[in-house]
Protein backbone atom coordinates (compact mmCIF):
# COMPACT_ATOMS: atom_id res chain seq x y z
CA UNK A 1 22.84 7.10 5.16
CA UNK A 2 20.34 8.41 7.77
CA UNK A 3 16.64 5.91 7.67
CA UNK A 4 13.78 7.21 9.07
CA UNK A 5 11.25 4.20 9.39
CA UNK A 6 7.39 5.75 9.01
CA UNK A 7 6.01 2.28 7.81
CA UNK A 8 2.66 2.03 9.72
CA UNK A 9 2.36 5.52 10.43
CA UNK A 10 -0.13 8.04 9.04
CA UNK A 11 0.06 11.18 8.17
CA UNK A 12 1.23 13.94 9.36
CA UNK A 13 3.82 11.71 11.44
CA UNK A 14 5.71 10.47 8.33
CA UNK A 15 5.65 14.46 7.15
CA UNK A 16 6.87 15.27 10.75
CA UNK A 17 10.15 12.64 11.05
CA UNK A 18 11.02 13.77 7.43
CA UNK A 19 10.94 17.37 8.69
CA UNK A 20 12.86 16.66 11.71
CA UNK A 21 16.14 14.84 9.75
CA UNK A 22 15.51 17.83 7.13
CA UNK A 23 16.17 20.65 9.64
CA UNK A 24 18.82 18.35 11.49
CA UNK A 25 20.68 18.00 8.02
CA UNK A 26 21.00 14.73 7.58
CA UNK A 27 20.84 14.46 4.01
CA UNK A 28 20.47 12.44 2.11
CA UNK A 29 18.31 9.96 3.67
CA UNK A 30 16.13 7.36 2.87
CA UNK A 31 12.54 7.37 4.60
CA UNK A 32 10.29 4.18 4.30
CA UNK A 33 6.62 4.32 4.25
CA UNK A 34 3.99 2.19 3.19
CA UNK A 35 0.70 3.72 1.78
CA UNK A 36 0.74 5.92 -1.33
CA UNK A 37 -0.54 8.99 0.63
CA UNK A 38 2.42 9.48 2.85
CA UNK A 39 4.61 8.61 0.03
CA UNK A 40 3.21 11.77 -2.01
CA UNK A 41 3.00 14.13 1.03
CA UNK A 42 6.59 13.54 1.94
CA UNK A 43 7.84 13.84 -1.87
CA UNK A 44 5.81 16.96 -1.94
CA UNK A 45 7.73 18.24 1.57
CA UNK A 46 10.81 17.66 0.62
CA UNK A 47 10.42 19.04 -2.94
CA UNK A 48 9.78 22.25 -1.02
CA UNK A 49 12.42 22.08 0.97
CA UNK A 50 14.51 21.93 -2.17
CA UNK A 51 15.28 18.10 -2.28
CA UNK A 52 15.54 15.46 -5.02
CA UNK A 53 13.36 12.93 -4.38
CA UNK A 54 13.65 9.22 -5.97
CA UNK A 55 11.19 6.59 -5.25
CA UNK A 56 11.38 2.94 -5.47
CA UNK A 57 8.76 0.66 -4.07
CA UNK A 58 9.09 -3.25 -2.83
CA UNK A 59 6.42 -5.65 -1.86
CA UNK A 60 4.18 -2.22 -0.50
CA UNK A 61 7.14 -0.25 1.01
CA UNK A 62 8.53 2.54 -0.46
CA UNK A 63 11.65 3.89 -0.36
CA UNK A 64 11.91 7.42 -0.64
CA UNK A 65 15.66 8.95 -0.74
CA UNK A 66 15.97 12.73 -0.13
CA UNK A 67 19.13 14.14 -1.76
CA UNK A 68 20.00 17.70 -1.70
């Protein structure tokens, strides 16, 4: 499964990377962040794109994984 790492990044750039493995289909993926803003902006982006979206969070990261 593909990882995109956006711990420590703000936003757009989490938005961005999620785009980017999106549009280069690799699905699913996980992508890790770790502030509850880029955790609802990418849920929201990839709910557009038409993606199932399951969150689990560990000591402040979470772990988005984007399913089609």
């Amino acid at each position: 499964m593909h990882t995109v790492d956006a711990r420590g990044l703000s936003c757009p750039e989490p938005v961005i990377l999620t785009r980017k493995a999106v549009t280069a289909g690799k699905l699913p993926c996980q992508v890790l962040v770790d502030n509850p803003t880029a955790r609802e902006n990418v849920t929201r982006y990839a709910q557009h794109q038409g993606c199932q979206v399951s969150v689990a969070e560990e000591n402040g990261t979470y772990t988005l994984t984007l399913t089609k």
